[in-house]
Protein backbone atom coordinates (compact mmCIF):
# COMPACT_ATOMS: atom_id res chain seq x y z
CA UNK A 1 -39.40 -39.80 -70.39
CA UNK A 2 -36.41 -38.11 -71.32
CA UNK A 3 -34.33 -37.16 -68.06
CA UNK A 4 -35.20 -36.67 -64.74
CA UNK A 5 -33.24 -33.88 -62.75
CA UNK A 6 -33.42 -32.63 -58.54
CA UNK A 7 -31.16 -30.44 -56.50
CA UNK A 8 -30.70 -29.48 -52.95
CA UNK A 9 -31.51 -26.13 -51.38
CA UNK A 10 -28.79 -23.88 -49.85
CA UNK A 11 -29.02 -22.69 -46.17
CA UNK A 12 -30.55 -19.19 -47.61
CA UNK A 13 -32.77 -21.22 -49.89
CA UNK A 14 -34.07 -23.11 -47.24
CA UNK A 15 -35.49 -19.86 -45.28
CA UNK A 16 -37.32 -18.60 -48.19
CA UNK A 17 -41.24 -19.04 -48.25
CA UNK A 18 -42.66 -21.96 -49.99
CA UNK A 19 -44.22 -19.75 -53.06
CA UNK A 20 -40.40 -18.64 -53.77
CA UNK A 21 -38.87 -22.02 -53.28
CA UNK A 22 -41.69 -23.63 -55.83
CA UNK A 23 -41.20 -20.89 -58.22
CA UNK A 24 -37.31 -21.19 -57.86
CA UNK A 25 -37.97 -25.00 -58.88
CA UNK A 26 -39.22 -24.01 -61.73
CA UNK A 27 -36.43 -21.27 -62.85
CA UNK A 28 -33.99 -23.77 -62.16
CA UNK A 29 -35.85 -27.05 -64.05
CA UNK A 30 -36.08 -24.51 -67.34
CA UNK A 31 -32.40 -23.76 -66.91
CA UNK A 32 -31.62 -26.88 -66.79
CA UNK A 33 -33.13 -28.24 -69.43
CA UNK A 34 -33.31 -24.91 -71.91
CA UNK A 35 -31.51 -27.47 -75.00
CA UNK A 36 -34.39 -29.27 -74.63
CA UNK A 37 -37.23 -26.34 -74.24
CA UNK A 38 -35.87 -23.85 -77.15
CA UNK A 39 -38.60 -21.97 -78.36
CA UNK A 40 -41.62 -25.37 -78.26
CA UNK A 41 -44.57 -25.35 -76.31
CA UNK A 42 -44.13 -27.11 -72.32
CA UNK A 43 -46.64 -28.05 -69.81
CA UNK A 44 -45.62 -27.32 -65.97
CA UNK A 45 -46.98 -29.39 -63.34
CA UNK A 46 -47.05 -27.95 -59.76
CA UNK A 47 -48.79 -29.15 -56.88
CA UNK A 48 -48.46 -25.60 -55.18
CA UNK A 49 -51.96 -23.96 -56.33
CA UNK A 50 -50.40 -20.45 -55.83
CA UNK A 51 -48.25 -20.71 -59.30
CA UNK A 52 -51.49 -21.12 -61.35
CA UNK A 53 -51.28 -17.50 -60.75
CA UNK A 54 -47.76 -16.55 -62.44
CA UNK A 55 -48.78 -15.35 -65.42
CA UNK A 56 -50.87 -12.45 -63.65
CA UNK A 57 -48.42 -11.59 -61.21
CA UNK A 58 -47.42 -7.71 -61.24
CA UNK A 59 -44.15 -6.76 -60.76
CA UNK A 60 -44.75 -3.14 -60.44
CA UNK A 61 -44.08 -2.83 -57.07
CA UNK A 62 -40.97 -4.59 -57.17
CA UNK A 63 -39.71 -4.41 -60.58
CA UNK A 64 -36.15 -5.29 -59.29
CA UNK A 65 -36.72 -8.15 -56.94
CA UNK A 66 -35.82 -11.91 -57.01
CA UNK A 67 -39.38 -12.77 -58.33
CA UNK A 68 -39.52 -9.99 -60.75
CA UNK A 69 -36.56 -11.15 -62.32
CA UNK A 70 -37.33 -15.21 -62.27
CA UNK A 71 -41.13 -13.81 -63.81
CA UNK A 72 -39.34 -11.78 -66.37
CA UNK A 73 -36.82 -14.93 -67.54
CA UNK A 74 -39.79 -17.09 -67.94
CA UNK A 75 -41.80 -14.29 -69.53
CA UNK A 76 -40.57 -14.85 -73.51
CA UNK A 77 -41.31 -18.79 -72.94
CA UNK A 78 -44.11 -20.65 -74.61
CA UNK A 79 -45.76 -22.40 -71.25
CA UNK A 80 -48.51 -23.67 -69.51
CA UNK A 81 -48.91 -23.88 -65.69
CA UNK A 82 -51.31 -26.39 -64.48
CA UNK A 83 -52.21 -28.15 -60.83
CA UNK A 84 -51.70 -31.19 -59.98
CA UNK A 85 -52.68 -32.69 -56.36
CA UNK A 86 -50.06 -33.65 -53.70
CA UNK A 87 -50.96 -37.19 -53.67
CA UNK A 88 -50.97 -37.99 -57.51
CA UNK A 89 -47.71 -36.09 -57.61
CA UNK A 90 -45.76 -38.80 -56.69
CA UNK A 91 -43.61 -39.47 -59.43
CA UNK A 92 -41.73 -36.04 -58.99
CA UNK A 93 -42.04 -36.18 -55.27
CA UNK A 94 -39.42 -39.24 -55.55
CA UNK A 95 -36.84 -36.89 -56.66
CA UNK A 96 -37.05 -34.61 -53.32
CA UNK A 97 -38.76 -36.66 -51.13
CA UNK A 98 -36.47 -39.63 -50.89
CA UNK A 99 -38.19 -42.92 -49.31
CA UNK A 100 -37.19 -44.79 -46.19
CA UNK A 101 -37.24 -48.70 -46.65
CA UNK A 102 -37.70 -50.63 -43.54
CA UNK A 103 -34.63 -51.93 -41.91
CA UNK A 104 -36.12 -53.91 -39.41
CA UNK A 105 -35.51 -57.81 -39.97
CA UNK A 106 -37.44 -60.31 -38.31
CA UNK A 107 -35.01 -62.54 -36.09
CA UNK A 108 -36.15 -65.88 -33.97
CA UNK A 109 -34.44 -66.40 -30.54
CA UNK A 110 -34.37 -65.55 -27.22
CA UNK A 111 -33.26 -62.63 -25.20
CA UNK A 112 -31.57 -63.66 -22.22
CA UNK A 113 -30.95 -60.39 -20.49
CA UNK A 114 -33.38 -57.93 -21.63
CA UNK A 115 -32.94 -54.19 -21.91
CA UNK A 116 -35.72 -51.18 -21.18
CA UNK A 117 -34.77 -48.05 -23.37
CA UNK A 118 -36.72 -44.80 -21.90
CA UNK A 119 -37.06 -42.62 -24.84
CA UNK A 120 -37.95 -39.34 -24.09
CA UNK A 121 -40.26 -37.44 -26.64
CA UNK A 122 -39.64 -34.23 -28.33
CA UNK A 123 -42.78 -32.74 -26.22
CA UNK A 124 -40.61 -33.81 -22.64
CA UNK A 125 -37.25 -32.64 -23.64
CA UNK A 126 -37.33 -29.97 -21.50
CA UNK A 127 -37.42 -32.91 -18.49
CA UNK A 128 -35.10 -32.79 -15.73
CA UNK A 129 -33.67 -36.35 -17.25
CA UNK A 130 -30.39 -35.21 -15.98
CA UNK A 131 -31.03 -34.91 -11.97
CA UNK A 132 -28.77 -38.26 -11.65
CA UNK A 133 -26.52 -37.93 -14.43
CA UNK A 134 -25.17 -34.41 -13.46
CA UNK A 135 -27.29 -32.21 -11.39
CA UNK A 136 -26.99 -33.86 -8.04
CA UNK A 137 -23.86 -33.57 -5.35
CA UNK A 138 -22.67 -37.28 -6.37
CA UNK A 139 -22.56 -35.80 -10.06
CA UNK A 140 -19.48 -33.46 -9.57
CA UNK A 141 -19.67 -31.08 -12.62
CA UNK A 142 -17.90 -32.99 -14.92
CA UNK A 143 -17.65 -32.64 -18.54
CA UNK A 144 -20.51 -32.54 -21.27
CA UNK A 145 -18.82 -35.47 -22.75
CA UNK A 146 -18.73 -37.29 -19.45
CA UNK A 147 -22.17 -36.64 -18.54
CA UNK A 148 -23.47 -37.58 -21.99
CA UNK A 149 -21.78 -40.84 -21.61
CA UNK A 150 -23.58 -41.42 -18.25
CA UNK A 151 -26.86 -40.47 -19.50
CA UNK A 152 -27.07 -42.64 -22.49
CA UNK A 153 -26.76 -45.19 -20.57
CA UNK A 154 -30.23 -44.82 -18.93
CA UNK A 155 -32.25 -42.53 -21.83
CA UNK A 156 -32.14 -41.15 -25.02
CA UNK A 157 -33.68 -38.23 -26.76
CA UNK A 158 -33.48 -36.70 -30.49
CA UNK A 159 -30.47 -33.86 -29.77
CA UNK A 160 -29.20 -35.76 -26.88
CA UNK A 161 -25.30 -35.15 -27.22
CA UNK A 162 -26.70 -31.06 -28.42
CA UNK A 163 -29.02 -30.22 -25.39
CA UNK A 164 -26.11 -31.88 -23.02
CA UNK A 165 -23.52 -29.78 -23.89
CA UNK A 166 -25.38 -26.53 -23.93
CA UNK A 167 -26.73 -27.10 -20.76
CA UNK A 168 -23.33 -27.62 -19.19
CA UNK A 169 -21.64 -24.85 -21.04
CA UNK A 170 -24.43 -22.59 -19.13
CA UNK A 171 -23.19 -24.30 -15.59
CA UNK A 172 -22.28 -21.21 -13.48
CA UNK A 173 -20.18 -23.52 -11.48
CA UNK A 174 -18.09 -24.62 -14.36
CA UNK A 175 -17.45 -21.57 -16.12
CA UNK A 176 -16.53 -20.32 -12.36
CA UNK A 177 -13.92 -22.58 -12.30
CA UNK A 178 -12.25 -22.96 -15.90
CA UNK A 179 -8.68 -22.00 -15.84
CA UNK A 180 -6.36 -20.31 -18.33
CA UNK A 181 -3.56 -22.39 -20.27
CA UNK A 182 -0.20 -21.21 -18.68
CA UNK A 183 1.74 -18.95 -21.93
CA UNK A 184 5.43 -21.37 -20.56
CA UNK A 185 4.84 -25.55 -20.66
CA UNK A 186 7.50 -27.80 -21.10
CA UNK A 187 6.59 -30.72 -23.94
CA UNK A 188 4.99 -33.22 -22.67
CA UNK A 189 5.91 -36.61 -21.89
CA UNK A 190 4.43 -39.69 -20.04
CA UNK A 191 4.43 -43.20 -19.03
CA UNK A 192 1.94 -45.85 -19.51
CA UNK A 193 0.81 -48.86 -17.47
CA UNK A 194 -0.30 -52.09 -19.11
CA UNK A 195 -2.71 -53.50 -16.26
CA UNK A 196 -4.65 -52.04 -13.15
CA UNK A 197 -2.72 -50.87 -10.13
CA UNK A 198 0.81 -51.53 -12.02
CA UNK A 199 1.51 -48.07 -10.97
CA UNK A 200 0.22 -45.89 -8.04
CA UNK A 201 0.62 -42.17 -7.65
CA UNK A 202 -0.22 -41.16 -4.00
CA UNK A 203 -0.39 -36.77 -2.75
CA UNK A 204 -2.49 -35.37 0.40
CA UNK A 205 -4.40 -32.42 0.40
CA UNK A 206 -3.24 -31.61 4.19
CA UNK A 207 -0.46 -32.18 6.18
CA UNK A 208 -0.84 -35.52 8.31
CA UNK A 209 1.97 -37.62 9.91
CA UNK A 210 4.08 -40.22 8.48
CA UNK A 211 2.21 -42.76 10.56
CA UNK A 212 -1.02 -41.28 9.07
CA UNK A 213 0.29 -41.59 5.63
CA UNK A 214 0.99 -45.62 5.66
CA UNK A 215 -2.46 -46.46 7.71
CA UNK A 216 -4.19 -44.59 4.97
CA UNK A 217 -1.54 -46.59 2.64
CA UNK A 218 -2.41 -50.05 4.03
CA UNK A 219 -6.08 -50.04 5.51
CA UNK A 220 -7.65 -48.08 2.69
CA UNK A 221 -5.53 -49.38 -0.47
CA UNK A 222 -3.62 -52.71 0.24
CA UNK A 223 -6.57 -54.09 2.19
CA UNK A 224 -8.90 -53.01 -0.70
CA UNK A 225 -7.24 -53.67 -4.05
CA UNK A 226 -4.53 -55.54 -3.14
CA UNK A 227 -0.77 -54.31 -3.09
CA UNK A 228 0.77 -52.18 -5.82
CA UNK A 229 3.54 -52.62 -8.16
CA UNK A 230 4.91 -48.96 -7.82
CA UNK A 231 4.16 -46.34 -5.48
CA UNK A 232 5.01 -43.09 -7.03
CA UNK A 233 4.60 -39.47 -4.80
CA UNK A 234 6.65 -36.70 -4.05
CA UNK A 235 9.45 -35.87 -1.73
CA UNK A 236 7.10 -34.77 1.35
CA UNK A 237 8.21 -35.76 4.52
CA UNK A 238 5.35 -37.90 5.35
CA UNK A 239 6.06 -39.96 2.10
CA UNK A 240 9.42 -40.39 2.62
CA UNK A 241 9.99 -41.33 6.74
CA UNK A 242 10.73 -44.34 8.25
CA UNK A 243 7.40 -45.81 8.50
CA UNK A 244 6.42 -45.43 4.78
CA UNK A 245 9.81 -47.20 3.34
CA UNK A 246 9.73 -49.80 5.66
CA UNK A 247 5.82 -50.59 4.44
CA UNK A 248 7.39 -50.46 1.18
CA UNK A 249 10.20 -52.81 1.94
CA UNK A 250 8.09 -55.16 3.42
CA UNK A 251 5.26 -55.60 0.78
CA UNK A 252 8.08 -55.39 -2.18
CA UNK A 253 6.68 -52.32 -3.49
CA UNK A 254 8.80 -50.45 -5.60
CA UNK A 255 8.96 -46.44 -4.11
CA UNK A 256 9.39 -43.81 -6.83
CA UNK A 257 9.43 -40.04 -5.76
CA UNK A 258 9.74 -36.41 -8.04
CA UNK A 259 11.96 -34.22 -8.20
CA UNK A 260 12.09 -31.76 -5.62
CA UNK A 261 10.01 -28.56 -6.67
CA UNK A 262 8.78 -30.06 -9.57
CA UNK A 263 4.99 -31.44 -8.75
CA UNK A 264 4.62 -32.00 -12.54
CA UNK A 265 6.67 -35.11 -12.91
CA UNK A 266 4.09 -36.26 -10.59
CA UNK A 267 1.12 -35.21 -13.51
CA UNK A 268 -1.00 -38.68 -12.82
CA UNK A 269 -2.05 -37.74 -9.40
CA UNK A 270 -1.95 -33.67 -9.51
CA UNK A 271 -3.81 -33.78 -12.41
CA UNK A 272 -6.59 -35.95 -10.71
CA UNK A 273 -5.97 -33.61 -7.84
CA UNK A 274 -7.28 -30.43 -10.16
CA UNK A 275 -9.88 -32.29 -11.23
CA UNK A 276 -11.15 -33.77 -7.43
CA UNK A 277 -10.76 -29.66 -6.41
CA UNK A 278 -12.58 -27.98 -9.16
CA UNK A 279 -15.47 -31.07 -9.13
CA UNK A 280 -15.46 -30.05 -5.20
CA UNK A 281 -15.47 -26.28 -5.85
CA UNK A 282 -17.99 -26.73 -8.25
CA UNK A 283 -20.63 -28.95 -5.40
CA UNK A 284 -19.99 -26.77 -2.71
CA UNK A 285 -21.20 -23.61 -5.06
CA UNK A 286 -24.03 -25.28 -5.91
CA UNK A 287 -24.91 -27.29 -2.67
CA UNK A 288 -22.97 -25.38 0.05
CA UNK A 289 -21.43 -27.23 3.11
CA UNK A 290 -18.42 -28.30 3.82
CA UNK A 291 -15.44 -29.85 1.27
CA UNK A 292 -15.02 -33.02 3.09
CA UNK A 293 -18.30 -34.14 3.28
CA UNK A 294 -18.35 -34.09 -0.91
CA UNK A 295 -14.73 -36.26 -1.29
CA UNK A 296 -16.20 -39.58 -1.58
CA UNK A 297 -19.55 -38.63 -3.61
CA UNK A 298 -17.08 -36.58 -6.08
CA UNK A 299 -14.99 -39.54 -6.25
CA UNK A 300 -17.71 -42.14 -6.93
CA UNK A 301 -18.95 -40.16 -9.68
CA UNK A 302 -15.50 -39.80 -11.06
CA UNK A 303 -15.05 -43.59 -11.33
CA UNK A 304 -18.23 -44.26 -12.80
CA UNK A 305 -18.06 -42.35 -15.61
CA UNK A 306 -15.99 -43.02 -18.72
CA UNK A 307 -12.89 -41.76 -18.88
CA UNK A 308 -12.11 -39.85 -21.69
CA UNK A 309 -8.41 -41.51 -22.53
CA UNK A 310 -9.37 -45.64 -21.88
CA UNK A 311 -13.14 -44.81 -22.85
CA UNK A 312 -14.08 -47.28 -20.22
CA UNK A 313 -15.19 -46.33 -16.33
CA UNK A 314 -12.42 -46.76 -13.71
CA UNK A 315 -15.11 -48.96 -12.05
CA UNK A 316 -15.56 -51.21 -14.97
CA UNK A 317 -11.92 -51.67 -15.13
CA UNK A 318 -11.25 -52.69 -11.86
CA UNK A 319 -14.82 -54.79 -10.67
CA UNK A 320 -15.56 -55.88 -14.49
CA UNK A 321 -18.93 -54.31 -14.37
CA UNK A 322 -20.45 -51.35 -14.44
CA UNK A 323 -21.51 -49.76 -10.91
CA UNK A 324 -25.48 -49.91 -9.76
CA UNK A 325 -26.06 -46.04 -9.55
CA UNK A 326 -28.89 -44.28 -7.87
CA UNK A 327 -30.11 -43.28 -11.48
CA UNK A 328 -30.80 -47.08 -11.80
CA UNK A 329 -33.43 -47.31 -9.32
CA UNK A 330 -35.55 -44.00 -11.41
CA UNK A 331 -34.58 -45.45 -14.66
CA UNK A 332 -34.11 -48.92 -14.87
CA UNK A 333 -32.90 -49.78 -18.26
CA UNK A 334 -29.21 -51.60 -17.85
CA UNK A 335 -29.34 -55.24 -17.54
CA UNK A 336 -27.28 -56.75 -14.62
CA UNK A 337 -25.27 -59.93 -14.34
CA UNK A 338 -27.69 -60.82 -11.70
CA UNK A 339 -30.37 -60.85 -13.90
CA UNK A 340 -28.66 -63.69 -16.16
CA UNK A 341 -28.89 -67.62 -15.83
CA UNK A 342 -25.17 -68.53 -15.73
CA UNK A 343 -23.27 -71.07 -13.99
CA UNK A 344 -20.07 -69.92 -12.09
CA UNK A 345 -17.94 -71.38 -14.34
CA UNK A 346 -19.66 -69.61 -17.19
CA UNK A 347 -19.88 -66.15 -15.71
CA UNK A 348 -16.16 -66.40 -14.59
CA UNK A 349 -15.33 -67.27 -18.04
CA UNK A 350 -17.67 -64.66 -19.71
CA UNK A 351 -15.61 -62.02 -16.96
CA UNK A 352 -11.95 -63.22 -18.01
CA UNK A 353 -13.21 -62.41 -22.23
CA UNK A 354 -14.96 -59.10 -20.94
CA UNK A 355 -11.95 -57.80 -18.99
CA UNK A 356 -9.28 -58.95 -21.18
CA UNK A 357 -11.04 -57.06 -24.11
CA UNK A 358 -11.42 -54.19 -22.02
CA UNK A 359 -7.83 -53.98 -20.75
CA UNK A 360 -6.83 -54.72 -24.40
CA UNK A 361 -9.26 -51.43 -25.76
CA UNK A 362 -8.18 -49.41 -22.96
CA UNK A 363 -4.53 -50.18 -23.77
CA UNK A 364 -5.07 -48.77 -27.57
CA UNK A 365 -7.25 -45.53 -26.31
CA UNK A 366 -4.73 -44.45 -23.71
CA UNK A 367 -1.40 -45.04 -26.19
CA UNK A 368 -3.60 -42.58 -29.00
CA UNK A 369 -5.37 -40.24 -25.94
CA UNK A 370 -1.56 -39.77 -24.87
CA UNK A 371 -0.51 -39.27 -28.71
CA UNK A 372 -3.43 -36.62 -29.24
CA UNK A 373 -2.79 -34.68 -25.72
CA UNK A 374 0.94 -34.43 -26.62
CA UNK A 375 0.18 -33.36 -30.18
CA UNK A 376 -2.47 -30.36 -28.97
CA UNK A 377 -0.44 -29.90 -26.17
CA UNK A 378 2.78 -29.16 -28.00
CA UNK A 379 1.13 -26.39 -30.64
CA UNK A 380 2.43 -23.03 -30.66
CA UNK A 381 4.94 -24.22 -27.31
CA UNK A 382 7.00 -21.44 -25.77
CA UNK A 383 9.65 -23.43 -24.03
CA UNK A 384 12.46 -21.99 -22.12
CA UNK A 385 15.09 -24.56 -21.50
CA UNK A 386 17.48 -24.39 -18.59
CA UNK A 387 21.03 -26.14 -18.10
C-alpha cells in the first residue's frame, strides 16, 4: 500500500445523486494521485454496480455536462472498473465511513437519587411535549431560550433547541407583541447586588393609596422573605407618604427613589414590568379573560425558569431548589430532595455548598450578562446629551 487519500463533500456535492458522487470519487482519486498513475495500467474498485457501465456511457446527449466531461478526462487512461460488494469493501469504507468506539464504561456503585430521562423518538417529534413548558396560561410566552431551558429539564429529543425556537418564532402572540428599539438611548449603566433581596425595586400598575402601598409592602414581602436591605421606587405619591417612610424607618430599610420623570433609573423593576405586560398580553390573546386573573400564573412561570443573566431560576436562588411544576406530575424525570436518605444535618450542609455555589455562579453570569448588554446595547448609539 502506497497512500491512502479521502475528502469531504461540499453542500452542492452532497445533493448530487449517488451515481455522480461515486463517479466524482473516482475523478478526484485519479487527480490525486495522477504522479503515481502516468500512463500504467490501474484497477478501480467500486462497490456502486452502476460504474461497471462507464466505459459504455454515451455522451451524445449531453456532450457538455459534468459527466461528459469527468467521462472524457478518464477517457485517454489505461483502466479497469470492477465490483466489489459493500461488505468486503471495508478497507476503503474506513476512509468515509469513520467508526464510533463505545464510550460507555462500566462503573460499580450506587445511585442514590435516580433520574428517568423521557426521550422522545424521531417518529413522536411532532408531540405536544411542550403543553407544560410553554403552551399553557402558567407558561407566559417567554423566550425560546427560556422555554428550552424548562423543557430539558423533563425530555429530550434529536433537534430539541431547533424545533423550540421555530415553534416560538411562529407564536402569533409573540410576534404581536415584539417592540421596536427606540433610534435615542442613553449608554447604559447599572448596579449589581451580591446576595438575594440586598436590593428591592418596588412600581404599581394602578393607582392605590399610601396605606395600600405599605400593607402590600409588609404582608406580602417582609412577612414572606424577610425585610430588605434597600427599597428602591419612584417618586409616586403612594411611595413616598407618611406611612411608607415611617415602615421604612422602623424596619431600617434604606429608601432610594428616581429621578422625577425619569422611570429608567428605575430599569430593574420597569424592565420586569415590560416583561410581566407583554407575558400578560401574550395569555390573554391566547386564553382570553381577564389580566388579573393571569398575574400570579405569569409570575410563577417567570421565577421558574432560568434567567438568562444568573443562568439559574429566581426560585432556585431564593428556596435552594428547583420548584415542583405541574409538568412534573406528566413527566416525572427530576429527582427531589425528598426522594434522598439524608440526615438534617447533612441536607443542611449539602444546601449551604449548593447555594453558595449558586450565588457564587450567579455573581460571575450577571457581572458578564451586564458587560454583554452594555456592549450590544451601546453599538451604533445616537446620544443627545443635555446640560
Amino acid at each position: 500500500m502506497v497512500a491512502y487519500a479521502s475528502r469531504a463533500l461540499n453542500s452542492t456535492q452532497k445533493r448530487w445523486s449517488t451515481f455522480d458522487r461515486e463517479l466524482w470519487a473516482i475523478v478526484w482519486a485519479v487527480r490525486e494521485f495522477k504522479h503515481y498513475i502516468g500512463l500504467a495500467s490501474f484497477t478501480i474498485i467500486t462497490d456502486h454496480r452502476p460504474l461497471l457501465a462507464l466505459r459504455r456511457m454515451s455522451i451524445d446527449n449531453d456532450p457538455t455536462g459534468r459527466r461528459a466531461r469527468w467521462i472524457l478526462e478518464l477517457d485517454p487512461l489505461n483502466w479497469v472498473i470492477v465490483h466489489k460488494d459493500g461488505h468486503q469493501h471495508k478497507n476503503a469504507d474506513a476512509l468515509s465511513c469513520r467508526p464510533e468506539e463505545s464510550d460507555m464504561d462500566m462503573v460499580e456503585g450506587s445511585v442514590k437519587s435516580p433520574l428517568q430521562v423521557n426521550v422522545v423518538s424521531s417518529d413522536q417529534t411532532d408531540i405536544d411535549i411542550s403543553c407544560s413548558p410553554e403552551d399553557s396560561a402558567g407558561s407566559a410566552h417567554f423566550s425560546s431560550e427560556r422555554v428550552w431551558e424548562r423543557a430539558r429539564q423533563f425530555c429530550y429529543w434529536p433537534s430539541m433547541y431547533r424545533d423550540i425556537k421555530g415553534w416560538c418564532e411562529q407564536c402569533k402572540a409573540c410576534q404581536t407583541r415584539r417592540s421596536p428599539v427606540p433610534a435615542y438611548r442613553a449608554p447604559m449603566c447599572g448596579s449589581q447586588s451580591v446576595r438575594p433581596f440586598e436590593r428591592v425595586a418596588m412600581d404599581i400598575l394602578e393607582l392605590p393609596s399610601a396605606q395600600t402601598v405599605a400593607h402590600c409592602l409588609f404582608e406580602d414581602y417582609v412577612l414572606l422573605h424577610g425585610v430588605p436591605e434597600t427599597l428602591h421606587s419612584d417618586q409616586g405619591r403612594q411611595f413616598e407618604a407618611e406611612v411608607v417612610q415611617t415602615l421604612c424607618h422602623l424596619l431600617n430599610i434604606k429608601k432610594t427613589r428616581t429621578t422625577p420623570y425619569n422611570p429608567k433609573s428605575d430599569g430593574m423593576i420597569e424592565r420586569f414590568n415590560r416583561t410581566l405586560i407583554d407575558q400578560l398580553a401574550k395569555t390573554l390573546l391566547t386564553y382570553g379573560g381577564e389580566w388579573d386573573d393571569y398575574v400570579k400564573h405569569v409570575a410563577f412561570a417567570y421565577n421558574t425558569t432560568t434567567h438568562s443573566s444568573t443562568r439559574f431560576t429566581p426560585f432556585f436562588l431564593t428556596h435552594g431548589r428547583e420548584a415542583r411544576v405541574p409538568a412534573d406530575v406528566l413527566l416525572p424525570t427530576r429527582a427531589l430532595d425528598s426522594q434522598m436518605s439524608v440526615s438534617h444535618a447533612e441536607f443542611v450542609s449539602s444546601l449551604l455548598t449548593r447555594l453558595n455555589s449558586a450565588f457564587s455562579g450567579a455573581r460571575m453570569h450577571s457581572e458578564a450578562a451586564h458587560d454583554r448588554q452594555k456592549l450590544y446595547h451601546d453599538v451604533g448609539l445616537r446620544h443627545r446629551p443635555y446640560a
